[in-house]
Protein backbone atom coordinates (compact mmCIF):
# COMPACT_ATOMS: atom_id res chain seq x y z
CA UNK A 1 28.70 3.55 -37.87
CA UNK A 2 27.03 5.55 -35.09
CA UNK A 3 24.93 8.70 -35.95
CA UNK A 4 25.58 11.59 -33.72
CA UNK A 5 22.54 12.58 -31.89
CA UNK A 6 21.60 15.91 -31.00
CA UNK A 7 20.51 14.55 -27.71
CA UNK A 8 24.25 13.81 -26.60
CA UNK A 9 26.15 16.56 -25.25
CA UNK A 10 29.95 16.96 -25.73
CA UNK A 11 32.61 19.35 -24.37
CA UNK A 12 32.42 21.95 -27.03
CA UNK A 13 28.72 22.20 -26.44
CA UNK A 14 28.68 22.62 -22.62
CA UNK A 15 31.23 24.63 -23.29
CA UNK A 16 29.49 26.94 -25.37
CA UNK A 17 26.61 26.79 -22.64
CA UNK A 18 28.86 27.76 -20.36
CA UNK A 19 30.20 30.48 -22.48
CA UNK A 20 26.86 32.04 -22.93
CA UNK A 21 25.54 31.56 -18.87
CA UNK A 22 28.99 33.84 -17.59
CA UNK A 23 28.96 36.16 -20.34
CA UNK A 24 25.10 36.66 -20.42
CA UNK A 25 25.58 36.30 -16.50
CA UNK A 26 28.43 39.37 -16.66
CA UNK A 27 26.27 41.53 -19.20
CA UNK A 28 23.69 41.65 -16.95
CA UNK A 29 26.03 42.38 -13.49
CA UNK A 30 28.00 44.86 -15.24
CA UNK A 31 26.35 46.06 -18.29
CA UNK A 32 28.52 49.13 -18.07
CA UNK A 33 31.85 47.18 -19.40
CA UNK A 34 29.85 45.98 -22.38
CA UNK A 35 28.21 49.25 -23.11
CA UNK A 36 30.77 51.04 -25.01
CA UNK A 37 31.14 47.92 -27.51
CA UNK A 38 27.37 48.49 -28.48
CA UNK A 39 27.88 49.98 -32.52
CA UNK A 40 26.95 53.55 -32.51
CA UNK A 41 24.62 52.96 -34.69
CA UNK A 42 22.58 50.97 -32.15
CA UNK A 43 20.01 53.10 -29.72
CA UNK A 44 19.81 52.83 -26.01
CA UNK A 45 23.54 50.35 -25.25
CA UNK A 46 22.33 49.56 -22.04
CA UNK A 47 19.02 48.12 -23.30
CA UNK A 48 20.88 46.07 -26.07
CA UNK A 49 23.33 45.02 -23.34
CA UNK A 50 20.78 43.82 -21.24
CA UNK A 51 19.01 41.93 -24.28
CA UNK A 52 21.89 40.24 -25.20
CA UNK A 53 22.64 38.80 -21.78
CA UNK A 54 19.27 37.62 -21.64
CA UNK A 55 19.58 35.85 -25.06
CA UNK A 56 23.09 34.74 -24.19
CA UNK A 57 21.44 32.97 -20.44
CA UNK A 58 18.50 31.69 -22.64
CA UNK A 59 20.49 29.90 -25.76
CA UNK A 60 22.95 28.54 -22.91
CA UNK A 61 20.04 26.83 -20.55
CA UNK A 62 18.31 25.73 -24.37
CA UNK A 63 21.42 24.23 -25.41
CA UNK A 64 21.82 21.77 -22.37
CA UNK A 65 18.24 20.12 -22.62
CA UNK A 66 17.89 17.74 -25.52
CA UNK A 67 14.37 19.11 -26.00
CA UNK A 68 15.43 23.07 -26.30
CA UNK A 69 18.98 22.03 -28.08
CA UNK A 70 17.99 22.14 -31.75
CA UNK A 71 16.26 25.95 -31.40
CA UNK A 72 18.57 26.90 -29.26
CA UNK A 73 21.58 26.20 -31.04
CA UNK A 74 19.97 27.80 -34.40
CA UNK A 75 19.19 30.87 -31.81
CA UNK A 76 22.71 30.57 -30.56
CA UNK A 77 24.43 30.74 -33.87
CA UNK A 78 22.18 33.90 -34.67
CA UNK A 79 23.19 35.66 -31.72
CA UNK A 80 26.79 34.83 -33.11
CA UNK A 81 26.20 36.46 -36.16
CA UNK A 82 24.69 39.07 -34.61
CA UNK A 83 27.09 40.03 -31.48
CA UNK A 84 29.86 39.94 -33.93
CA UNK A 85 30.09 43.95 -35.28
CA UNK A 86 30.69 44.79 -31.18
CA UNK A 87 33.22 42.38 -31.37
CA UNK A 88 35.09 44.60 -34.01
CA UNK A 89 34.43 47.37 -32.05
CA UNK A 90 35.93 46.46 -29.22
CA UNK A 91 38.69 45.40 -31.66
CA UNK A 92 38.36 48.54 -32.96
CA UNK A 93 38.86 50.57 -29.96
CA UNK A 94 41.21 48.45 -28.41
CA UNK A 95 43.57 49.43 -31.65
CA UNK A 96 43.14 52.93 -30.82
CA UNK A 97 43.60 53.04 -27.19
CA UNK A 98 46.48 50.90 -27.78
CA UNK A 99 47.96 52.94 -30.29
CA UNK A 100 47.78 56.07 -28.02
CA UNK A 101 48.76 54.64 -24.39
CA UNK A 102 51.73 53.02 -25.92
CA UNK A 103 51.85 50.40 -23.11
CA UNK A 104 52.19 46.62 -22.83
CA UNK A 105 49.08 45.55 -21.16
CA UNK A 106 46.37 47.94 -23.97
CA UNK A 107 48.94 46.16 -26.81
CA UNK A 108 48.28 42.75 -24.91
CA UNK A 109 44.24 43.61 -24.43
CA UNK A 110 44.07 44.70 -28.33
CA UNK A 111 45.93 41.17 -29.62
CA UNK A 112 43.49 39.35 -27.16
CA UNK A 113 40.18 41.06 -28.91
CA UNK A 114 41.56 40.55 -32.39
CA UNK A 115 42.71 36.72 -31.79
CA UNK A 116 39.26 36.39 -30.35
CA UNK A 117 37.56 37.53 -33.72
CA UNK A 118 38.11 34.26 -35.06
CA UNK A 119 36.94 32.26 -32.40
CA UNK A 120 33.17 32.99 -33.13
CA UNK A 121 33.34 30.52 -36.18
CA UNK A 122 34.15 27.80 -34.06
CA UNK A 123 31.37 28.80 -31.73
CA UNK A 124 29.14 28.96 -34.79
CA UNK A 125 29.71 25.66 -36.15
CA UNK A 126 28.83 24.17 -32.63
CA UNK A 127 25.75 25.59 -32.48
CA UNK A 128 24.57 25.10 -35.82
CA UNK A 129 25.88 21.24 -35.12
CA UNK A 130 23.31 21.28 -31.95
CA UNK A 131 20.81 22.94 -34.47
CA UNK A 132 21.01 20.26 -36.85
CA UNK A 133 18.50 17.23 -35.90
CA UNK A 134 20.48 14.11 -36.41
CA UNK A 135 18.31 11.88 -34.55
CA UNK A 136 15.15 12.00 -37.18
């Protein structure tokens, strides 16, 4: 029986990398699509936006290097956690714009954001698996 190492990388966790380094990547090339998904509640969106890509490029690069992978994926499953209540919003507002154009394509964008919404567990539990030190 073979212990899984957190020095081995698999597909969901360069795929998670690669998750984070286009959409960290994207917040910071076009902050102004993320920007209205910051919660109101939240000062200064572009600033968060910008923060997040950051943290999004950072936990990617940490995950692929054995030596970074065990803080990065505990830093990666935080920013999880944390990037979650825009995900609602953006749910959120999808539902309402969809509900008042009436059209196929803002009904097709609002499924997409709410079928997403369950994704981020799945994206959790690989990061918190690269967290985990196995090799000890």
């Amino acid at each position: 029986m073979s212990k899984e190492s957190s020095s081995s990388l698999d597909l969901p966790l360069v795929g998670l990398a690669a998750l984070f380094l286009g959409s960290g990547t994207l917040h910071l090339v076009r902050p102004q699509v993320f920007e209205p998904i910051v919660p109101p509640a939240l000062p200064e969106p572009r600033k968060v936006v910008e923060v997040s890509g950051v943290a999004e490029i950072v936990c990617g690069l940490g995950l692929l290097h054995p030596r970074t992978r065990r803080i990065a994926g505990l830093a990666s499953a935080a920013l999880l956690v944390g990037v979650f209540p825009a995900n609602v919003q953006m749910s959120v507002d999808a539902g309402m714009r969809a509900n008042r154009k009436r059209t196929a394509k803002a009904a097709g964008f609002f499924a997409g954001t709410v079928a997403r919404l369950p994704l981020q567990w799945p994206m959790i539990k690989v990061a918190l698996r690269a967290g985990k030190r196995t090799d000890a």
